[in-house]
N, C-alpha and C. Protein backbone atom coordinates (compact mmCIF):
# COMPACT_ATOMS: atom_id res chain seq x y z
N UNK A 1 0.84 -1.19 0.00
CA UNK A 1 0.00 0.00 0.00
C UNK A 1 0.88 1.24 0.00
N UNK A 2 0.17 2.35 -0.83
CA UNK A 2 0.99 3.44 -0.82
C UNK A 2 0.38 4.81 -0.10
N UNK A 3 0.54 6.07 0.50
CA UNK A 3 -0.56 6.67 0.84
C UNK A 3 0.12 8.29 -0.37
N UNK A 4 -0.95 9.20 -0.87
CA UNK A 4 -0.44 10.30 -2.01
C UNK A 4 -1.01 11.27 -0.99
N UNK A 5 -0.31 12.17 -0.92
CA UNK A 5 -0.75 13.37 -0.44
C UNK A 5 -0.35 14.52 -1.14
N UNK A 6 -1.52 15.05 -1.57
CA UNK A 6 -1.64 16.15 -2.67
C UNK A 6 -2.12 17.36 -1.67
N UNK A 7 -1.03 18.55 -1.73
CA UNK A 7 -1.35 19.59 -1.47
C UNK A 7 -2.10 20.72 -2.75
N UNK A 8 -2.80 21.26 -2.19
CA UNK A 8 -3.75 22.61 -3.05
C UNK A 8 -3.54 23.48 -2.29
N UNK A 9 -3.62 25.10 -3.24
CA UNK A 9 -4.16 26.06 -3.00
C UNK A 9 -5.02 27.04 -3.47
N UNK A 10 -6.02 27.09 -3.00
CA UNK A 10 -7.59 27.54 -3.87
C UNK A 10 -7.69 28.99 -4.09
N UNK A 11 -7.77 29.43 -5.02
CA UNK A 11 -8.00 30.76 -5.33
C UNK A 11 -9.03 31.57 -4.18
N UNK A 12 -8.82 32.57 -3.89
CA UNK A 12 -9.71 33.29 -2.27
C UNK A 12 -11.41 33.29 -3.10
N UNK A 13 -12.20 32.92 -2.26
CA UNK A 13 -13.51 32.76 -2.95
C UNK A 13 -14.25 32.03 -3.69
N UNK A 14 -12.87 31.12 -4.26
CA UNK A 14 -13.38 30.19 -5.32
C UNK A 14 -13.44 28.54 -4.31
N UNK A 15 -14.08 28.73 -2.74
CA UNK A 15 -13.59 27.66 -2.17
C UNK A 15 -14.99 26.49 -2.59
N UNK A 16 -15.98 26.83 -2.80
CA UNK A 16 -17.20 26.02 -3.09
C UNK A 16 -17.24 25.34 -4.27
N UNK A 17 -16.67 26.70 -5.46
CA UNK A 17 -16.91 25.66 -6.57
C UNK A 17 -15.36 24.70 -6.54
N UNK A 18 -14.68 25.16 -5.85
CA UNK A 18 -13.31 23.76 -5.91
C UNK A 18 -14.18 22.44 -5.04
N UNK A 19 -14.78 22.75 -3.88
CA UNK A 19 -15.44 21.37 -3.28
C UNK A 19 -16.25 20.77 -4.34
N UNK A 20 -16.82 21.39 -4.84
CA UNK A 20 -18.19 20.41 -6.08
C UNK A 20 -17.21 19.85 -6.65
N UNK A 21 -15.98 20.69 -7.69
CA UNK A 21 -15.12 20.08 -8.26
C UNK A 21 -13.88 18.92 -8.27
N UNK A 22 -13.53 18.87 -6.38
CA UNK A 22 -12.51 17.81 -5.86
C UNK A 22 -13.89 16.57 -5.41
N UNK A 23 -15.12 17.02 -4.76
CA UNK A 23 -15.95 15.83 -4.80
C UNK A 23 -16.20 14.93 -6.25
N UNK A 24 -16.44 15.72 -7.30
CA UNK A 24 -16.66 15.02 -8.63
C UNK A 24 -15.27 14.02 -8.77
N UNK A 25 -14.05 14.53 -8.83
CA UNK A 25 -12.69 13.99 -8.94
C UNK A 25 -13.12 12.75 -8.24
N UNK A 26 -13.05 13.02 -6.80
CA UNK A 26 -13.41 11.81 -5.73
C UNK A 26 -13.93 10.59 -6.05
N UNK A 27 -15.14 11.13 -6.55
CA UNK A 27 -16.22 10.30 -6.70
C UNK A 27 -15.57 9.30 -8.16
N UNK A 28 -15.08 9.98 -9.16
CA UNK A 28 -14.64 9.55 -10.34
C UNK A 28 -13.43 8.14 -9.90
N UNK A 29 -12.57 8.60 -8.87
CA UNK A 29 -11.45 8.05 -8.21
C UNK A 29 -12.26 6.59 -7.95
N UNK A 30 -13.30 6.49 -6.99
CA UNK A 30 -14.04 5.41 -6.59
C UNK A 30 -13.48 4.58 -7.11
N UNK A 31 -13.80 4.14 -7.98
CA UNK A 31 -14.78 3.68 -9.01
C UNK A 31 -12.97 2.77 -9.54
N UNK A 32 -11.99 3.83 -9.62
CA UNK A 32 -10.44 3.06 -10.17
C UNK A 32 -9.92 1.85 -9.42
N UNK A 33 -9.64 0.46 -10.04
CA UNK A 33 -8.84 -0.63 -9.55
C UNK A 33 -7.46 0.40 -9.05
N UNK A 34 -7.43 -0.03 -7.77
CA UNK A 34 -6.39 0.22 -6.71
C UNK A 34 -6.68 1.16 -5.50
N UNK A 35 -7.52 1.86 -6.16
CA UNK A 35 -8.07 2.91 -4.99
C UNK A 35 -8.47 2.24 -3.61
N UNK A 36 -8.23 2.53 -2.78
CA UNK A 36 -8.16 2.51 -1.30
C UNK A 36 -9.27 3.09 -1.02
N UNK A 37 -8.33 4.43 -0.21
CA UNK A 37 -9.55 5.50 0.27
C UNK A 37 -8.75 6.70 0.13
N UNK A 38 -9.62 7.80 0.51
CA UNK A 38 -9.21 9.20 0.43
C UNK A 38 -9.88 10.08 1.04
N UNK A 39 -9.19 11.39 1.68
CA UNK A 39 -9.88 12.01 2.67
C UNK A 39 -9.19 13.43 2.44
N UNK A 40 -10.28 14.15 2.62
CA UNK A 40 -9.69 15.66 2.25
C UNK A 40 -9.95 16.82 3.59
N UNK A 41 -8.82 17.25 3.85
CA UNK A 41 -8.47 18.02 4.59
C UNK A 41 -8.44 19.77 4.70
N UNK A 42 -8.93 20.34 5.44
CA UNK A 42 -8.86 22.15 5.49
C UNK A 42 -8.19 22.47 6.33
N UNK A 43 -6.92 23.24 5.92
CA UNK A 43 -5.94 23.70 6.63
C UNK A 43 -6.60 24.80 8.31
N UNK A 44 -6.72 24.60 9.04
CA UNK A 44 -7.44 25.53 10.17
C UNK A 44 -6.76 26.52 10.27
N UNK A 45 -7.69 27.44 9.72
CA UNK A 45 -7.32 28.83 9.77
C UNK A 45 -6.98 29.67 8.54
N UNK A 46 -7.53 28.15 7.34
CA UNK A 46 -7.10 28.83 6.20
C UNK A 46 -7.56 28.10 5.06
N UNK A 47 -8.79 28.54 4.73
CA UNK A 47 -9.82 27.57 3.59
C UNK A 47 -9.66 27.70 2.31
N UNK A 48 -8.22 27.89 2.18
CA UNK A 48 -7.76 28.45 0.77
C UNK A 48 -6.65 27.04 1.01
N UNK A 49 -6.55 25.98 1.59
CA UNK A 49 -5.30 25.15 1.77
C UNK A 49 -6.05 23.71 1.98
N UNK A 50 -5.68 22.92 1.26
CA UNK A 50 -6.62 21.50 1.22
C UNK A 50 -5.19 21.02 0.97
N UNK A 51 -5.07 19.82 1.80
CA UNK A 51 -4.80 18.29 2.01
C UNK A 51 -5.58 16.41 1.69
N UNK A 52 -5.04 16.40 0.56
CA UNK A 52 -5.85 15.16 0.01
C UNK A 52 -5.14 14.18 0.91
N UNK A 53 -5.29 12.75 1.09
CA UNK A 53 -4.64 11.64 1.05
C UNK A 53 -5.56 10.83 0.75
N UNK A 54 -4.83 9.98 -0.24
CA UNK A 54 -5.44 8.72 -0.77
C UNK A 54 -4.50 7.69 -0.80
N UNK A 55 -5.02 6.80 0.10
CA UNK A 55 -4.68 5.50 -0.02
C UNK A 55 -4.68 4.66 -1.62
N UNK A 56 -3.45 4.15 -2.08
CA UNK A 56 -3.56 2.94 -3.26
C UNK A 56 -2.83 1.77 -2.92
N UNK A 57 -3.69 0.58 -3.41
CA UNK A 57 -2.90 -0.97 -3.41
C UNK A 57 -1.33 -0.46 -3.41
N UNK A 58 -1.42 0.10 -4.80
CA UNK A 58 0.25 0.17 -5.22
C UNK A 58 1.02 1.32 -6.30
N UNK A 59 2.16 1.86 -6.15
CA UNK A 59 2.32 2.69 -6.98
C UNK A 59 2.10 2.41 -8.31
N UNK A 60 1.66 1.54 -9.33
CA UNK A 60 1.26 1.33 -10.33
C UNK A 60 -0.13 1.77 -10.45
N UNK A 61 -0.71 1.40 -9.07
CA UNK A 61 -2.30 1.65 -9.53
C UNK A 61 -2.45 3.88 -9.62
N UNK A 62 -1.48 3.91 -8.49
CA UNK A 62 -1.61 5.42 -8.91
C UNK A 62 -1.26 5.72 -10.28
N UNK A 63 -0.20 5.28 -10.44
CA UNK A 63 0.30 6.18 -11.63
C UNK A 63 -0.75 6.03 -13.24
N UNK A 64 -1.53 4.98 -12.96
CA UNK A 64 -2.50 4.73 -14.25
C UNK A 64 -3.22 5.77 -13.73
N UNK A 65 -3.90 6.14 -12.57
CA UNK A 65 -5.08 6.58 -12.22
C UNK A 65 -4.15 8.53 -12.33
N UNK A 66 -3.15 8.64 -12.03
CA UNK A 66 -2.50 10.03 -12.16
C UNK A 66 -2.43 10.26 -13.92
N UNK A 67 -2.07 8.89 -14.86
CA UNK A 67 -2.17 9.16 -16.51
C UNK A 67 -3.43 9.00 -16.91
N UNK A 68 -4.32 9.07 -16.29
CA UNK A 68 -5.62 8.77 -16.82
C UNK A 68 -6.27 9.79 -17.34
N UNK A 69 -7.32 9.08 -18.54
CA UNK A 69 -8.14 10.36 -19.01
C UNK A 69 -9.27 11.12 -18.16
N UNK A 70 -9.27 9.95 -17.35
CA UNK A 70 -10.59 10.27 -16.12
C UNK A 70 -9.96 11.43 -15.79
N UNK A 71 -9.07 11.03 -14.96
CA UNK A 71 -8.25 12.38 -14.21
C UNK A 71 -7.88 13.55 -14.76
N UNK A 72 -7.81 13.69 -16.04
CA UNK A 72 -7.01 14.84 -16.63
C UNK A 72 -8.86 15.74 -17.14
N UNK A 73 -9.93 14.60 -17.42
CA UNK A 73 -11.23 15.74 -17.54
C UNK A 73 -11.25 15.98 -16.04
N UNK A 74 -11.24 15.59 -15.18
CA UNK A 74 -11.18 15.71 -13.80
C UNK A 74 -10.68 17.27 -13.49
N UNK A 75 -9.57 17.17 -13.74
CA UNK A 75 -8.48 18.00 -13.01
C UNK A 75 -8.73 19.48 -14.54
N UNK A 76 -9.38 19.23 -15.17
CA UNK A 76 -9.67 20.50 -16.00
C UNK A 76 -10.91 21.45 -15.64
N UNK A 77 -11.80 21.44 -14.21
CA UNK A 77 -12.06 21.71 -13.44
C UNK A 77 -11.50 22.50 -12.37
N UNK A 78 -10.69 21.62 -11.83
CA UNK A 78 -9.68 21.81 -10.96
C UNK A 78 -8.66 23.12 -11.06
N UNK A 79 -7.92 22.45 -11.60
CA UNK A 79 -6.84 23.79 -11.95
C UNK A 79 -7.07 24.72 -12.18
N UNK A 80 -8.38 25.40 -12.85
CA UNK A 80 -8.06 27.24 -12.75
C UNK A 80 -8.67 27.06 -11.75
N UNK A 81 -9.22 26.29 -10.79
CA UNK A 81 -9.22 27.28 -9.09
C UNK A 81 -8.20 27.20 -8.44
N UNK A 82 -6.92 26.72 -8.76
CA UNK A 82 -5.70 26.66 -7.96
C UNK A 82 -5.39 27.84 -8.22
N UNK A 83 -3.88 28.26 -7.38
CA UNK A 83 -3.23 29.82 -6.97
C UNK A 83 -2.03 28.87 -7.84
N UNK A 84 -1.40 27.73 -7.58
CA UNK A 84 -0.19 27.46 -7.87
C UNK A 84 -0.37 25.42 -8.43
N UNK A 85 0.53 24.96 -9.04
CA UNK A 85 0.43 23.71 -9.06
C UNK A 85 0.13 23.18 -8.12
N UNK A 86 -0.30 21.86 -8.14
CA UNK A 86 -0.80 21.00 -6.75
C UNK A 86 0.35 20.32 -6.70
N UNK A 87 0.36 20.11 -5.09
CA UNK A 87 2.50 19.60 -4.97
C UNK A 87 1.57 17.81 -4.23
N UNK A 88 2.27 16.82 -5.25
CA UNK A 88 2.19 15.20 -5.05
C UNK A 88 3.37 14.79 -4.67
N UNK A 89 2.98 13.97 -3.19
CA UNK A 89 4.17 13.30 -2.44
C UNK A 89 3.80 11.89 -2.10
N UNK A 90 4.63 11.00 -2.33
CA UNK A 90 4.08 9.86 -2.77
C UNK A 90 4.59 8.79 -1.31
N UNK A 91 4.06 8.24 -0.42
CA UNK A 91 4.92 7.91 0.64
C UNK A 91 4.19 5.98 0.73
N UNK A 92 5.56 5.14 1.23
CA UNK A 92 4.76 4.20 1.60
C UNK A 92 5.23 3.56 3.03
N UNK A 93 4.91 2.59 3.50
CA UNK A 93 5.10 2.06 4.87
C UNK A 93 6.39 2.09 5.07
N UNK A 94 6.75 2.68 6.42
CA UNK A 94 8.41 2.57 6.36
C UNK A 94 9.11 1.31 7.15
N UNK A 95 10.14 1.00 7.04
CA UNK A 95 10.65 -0.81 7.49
C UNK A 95 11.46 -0.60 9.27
């Protein structure tokens, strides 16, 4: 198992239509062989800063689901409500 943690930062105001838009993503995610789970996070004190993590079987299953076409109509939503790229850190169980 691997866990991805994707940082965002949401344009000031634009925080609602990014939730409709990271729930649709979400929901799309379901649905992918490898997906785990995933849980999205609001920075306290600052609703312009979201924390994803999603659990996958394995770094293969991400990386189909990161080249995917799902994801890229997904994330064409997404991105003009960001301020800056979304920063992906890819971590797995340590020994």
């Amino acid at each position: 198992m691997i866990k991805v943690i994707i940082e965002r930062r949401i344009m000031p105001g634009l925080e609602d239509e990014y939730e409709h838009a990271a729930r649709e993503a979400m929901r799309v995610s379901l649905g992918v062989r490898g997906f785990v789970s995933g849980e999205t996070l609001v920075q306290q004190g600052h609703s312009d800063r979201r924390l994803m993590i999603t659990k996958w079987r394995d770094l293969r299953a991400w990386k189909e689901w990161h080249a995917s076409e799902a994801r890229a109509t997904a994330m064409q939503n997404i991105l003009p409500l960001l301020t800056e790229d979304e920063t992906v850190r890819i971590y797995e169980a340590g020994y």
